[in-house]
PDB file of N, CA and C in Angstrom:
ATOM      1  N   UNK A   1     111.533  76.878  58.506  1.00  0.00           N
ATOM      2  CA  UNK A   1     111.480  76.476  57.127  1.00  0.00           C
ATOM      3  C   UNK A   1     111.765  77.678  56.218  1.00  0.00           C
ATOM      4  N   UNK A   2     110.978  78.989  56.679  1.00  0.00           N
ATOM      5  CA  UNK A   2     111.474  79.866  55.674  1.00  0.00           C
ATOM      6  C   UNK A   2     112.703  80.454  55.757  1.00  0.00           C
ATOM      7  N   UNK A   3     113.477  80.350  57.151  1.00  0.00           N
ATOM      8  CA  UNK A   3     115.221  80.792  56.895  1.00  0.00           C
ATOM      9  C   UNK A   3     115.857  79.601  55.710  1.00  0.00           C
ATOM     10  N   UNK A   4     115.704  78.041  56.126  1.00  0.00           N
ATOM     11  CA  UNK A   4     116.054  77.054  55.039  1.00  0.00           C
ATOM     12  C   UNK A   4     115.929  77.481  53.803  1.00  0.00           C
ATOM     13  N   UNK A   5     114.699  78.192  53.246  1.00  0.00           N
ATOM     14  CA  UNK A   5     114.538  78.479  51.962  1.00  0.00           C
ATOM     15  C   UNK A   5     115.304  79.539  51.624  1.00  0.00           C
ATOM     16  N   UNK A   6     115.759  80.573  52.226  1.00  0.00           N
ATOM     17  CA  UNK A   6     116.514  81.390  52.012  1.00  0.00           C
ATOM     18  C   UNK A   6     115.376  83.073  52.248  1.00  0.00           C
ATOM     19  N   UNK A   7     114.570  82.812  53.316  1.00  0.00           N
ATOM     20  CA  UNK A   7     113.618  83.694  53.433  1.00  0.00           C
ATOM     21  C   UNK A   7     113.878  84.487  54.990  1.00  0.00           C
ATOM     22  N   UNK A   8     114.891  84.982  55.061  1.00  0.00           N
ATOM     23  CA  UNK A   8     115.205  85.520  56.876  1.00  0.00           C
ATOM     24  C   UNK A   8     113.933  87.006  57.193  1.00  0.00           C
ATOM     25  N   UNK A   9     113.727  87.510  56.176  1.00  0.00           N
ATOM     26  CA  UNK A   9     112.836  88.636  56.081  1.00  0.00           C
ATOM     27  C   UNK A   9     111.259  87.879  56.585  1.00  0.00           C
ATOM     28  N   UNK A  10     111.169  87.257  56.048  1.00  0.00           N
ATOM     29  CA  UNK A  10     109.744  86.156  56.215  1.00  0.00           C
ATOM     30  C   UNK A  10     109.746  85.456  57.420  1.00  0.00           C
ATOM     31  N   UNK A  11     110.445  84.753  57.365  1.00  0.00           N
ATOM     32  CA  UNK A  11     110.912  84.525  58.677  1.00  0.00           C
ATOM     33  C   UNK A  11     110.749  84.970  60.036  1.00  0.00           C
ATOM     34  N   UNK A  12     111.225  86.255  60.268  1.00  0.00           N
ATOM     35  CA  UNK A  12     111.432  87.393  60.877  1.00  0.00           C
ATOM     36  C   UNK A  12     109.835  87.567  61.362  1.00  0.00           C
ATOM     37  N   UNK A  13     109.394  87.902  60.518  1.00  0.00           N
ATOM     38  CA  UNK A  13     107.816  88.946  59.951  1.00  0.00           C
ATOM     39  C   UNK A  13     107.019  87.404  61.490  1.00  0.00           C
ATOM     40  N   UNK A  14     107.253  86.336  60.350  1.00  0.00           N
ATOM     41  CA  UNK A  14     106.040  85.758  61.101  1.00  0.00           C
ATOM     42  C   UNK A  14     106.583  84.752  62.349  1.00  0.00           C
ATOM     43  N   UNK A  15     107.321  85.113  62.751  1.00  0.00           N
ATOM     44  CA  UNK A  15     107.993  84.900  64.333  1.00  0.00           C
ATOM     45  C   UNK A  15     107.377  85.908  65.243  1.00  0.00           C
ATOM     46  N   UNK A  16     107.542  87.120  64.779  1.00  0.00           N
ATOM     47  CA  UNK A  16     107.173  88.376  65.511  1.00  0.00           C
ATOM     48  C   UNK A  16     105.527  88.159  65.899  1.00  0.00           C
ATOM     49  N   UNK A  17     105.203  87.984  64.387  1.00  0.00           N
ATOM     50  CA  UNK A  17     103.207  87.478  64.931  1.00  0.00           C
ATOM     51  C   UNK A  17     103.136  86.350  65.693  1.00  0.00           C
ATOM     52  N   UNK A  18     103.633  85.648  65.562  1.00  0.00           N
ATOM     53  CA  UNK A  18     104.060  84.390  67.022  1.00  0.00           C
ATOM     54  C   UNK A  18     103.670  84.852  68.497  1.00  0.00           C
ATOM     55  N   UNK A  19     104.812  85.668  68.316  1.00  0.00           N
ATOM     56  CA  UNK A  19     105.391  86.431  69.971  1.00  0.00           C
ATOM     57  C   UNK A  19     103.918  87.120  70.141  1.00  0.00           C
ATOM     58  N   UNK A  20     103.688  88.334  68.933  1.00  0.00           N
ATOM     59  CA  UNK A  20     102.443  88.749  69.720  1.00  0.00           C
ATOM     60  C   UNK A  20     101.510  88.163  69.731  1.00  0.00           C
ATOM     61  N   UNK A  21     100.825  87.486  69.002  1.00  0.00           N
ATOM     62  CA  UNK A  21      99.709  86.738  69.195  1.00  0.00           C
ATOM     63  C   UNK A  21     100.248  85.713  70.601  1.00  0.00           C
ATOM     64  N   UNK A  22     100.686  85.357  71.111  1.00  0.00           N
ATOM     65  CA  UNK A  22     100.800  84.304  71.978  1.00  0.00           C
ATOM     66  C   UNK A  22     100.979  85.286  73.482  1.00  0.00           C
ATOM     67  N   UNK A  23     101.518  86.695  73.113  1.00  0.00           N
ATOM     68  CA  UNK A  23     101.764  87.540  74.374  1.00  0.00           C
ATOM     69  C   UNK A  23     100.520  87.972  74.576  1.00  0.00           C
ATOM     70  N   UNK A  24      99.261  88.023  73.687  1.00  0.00           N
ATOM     71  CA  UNK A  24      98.146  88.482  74.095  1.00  0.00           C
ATOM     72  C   UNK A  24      97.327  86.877  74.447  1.00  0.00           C
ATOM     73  N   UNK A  25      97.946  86.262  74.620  1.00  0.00           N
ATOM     74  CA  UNK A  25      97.017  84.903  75.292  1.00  0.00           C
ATOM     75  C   UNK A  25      95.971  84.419  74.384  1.00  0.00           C
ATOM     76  N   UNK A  26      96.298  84.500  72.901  1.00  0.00           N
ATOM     77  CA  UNK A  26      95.316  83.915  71.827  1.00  0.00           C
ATOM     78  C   UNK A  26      96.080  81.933  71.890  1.00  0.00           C
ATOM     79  N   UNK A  27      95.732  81.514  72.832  1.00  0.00           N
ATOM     80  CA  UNK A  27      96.645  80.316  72.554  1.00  0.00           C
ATOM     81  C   UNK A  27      95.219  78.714  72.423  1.00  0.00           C
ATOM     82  N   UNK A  28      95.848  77.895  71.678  1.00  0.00           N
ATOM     83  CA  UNK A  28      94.910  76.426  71.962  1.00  0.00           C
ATOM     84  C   UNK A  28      95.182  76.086  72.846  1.00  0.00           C
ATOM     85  N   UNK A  29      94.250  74.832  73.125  1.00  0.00           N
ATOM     86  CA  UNK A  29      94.147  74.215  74.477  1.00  0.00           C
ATOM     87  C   UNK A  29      95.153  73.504  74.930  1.00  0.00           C
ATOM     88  N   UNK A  30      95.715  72.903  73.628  1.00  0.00           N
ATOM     89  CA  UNK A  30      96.744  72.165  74.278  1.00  0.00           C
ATOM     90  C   UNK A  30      97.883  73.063  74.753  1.00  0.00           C
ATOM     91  N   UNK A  31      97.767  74.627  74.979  1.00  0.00           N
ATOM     92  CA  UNK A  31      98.662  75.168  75.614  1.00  0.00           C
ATOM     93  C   UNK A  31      98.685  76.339  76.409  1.00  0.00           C
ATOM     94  N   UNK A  32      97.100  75.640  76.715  1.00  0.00           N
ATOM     95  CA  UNK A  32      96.660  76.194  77.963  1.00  0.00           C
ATOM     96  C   UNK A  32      95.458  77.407  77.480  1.00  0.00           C
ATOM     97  N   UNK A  33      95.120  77.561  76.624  1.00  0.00           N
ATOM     98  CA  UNK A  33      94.463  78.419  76.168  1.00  0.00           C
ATOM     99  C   UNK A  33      92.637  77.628  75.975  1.00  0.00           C
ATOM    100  N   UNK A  34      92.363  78.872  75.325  1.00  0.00           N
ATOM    101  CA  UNK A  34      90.962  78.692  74.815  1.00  0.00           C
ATOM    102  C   UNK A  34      90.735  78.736  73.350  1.00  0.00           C
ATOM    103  N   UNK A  35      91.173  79.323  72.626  1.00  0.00           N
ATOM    104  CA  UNK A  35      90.892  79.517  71.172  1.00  0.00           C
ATOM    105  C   UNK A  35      91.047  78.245  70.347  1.00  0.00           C
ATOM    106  N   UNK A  36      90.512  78.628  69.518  1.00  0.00           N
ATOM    107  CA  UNK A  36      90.550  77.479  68.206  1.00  0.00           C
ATOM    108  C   UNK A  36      91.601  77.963  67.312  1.00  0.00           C
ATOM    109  N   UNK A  37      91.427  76.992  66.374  1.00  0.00           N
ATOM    110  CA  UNK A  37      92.712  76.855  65.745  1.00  0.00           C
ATOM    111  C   UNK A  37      92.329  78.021  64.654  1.00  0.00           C
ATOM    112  N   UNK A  38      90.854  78.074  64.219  1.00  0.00           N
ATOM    113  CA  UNK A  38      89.904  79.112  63.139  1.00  0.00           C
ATOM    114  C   UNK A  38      90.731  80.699  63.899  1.00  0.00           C
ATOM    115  N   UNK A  39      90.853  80.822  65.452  1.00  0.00           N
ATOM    116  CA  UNK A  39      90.817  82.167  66.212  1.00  0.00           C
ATOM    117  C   UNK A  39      91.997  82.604  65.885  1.00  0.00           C
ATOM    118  N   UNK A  40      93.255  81.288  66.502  1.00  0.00           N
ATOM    119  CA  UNK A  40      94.710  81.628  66.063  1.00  0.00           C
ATOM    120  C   UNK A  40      95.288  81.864  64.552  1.00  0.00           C
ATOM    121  N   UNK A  41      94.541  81.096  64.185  1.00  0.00           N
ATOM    122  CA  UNK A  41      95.101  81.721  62.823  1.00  0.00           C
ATOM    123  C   UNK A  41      94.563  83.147  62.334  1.00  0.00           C
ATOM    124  N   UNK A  42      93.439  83.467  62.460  1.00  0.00           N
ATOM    125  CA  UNK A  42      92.978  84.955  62.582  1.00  0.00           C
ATOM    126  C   UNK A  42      93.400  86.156  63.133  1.00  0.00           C
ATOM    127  N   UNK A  43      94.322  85.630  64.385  1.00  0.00           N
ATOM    128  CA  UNK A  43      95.324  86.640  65.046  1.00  0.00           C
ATOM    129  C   UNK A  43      96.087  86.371  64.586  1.00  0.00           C
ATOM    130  N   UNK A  44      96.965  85.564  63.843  1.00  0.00           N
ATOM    131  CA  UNK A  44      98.658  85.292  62.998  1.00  0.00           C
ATOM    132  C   UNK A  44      98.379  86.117  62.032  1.00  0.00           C
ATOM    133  N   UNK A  45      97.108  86.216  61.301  1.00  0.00           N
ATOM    134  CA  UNK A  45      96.854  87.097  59.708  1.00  0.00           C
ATOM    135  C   UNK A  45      96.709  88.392  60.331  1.00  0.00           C
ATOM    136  N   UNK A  46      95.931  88.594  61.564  1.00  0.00           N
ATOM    137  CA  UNK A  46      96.266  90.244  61.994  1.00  0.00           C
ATOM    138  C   UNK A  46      97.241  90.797  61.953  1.00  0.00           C
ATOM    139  N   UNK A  47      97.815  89.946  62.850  1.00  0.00           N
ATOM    140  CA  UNK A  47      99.207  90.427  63.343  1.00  0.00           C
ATOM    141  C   UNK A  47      99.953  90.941  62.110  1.00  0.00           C
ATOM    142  N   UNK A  48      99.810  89.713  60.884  1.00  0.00           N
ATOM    143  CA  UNK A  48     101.002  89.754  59.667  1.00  0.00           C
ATOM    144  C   UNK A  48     100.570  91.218  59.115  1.00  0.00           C
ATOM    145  N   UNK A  49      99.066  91.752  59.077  1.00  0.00           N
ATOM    146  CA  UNK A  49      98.698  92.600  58.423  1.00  0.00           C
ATOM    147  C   UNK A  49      99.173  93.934  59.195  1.00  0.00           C
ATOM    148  N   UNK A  50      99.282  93.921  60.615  1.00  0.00           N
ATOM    149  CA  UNK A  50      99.333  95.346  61.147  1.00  0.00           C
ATOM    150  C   UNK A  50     100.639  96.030  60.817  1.00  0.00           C
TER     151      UNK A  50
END
């Protein structure tokens, strides 16, 4: 959605917190994980912040 808007920088940024948050195994259940949805989003805002 944010390349559509004309946002590839944004975009970019929070793809990358994707990859890492999901390479450190912060995942929900429905994908095989343990965390909540409160946890993952707490590692997406890390990530965006580091």
């Amino acid at each position: 959605m944010l390349d559509h808007l004309g946002l590839p920088d944004q975009a970019d940024r929070l793809n990358r917190a994707i990859e890492t948050t999901t390479a450190a195994g912060i995942l929900t259940r429905d994908l095989g994980g343990t965390a909540t949805t409160a946890d993952v989003t707490k590692a997406l805002i890390d990530a965006l912040n580091a």
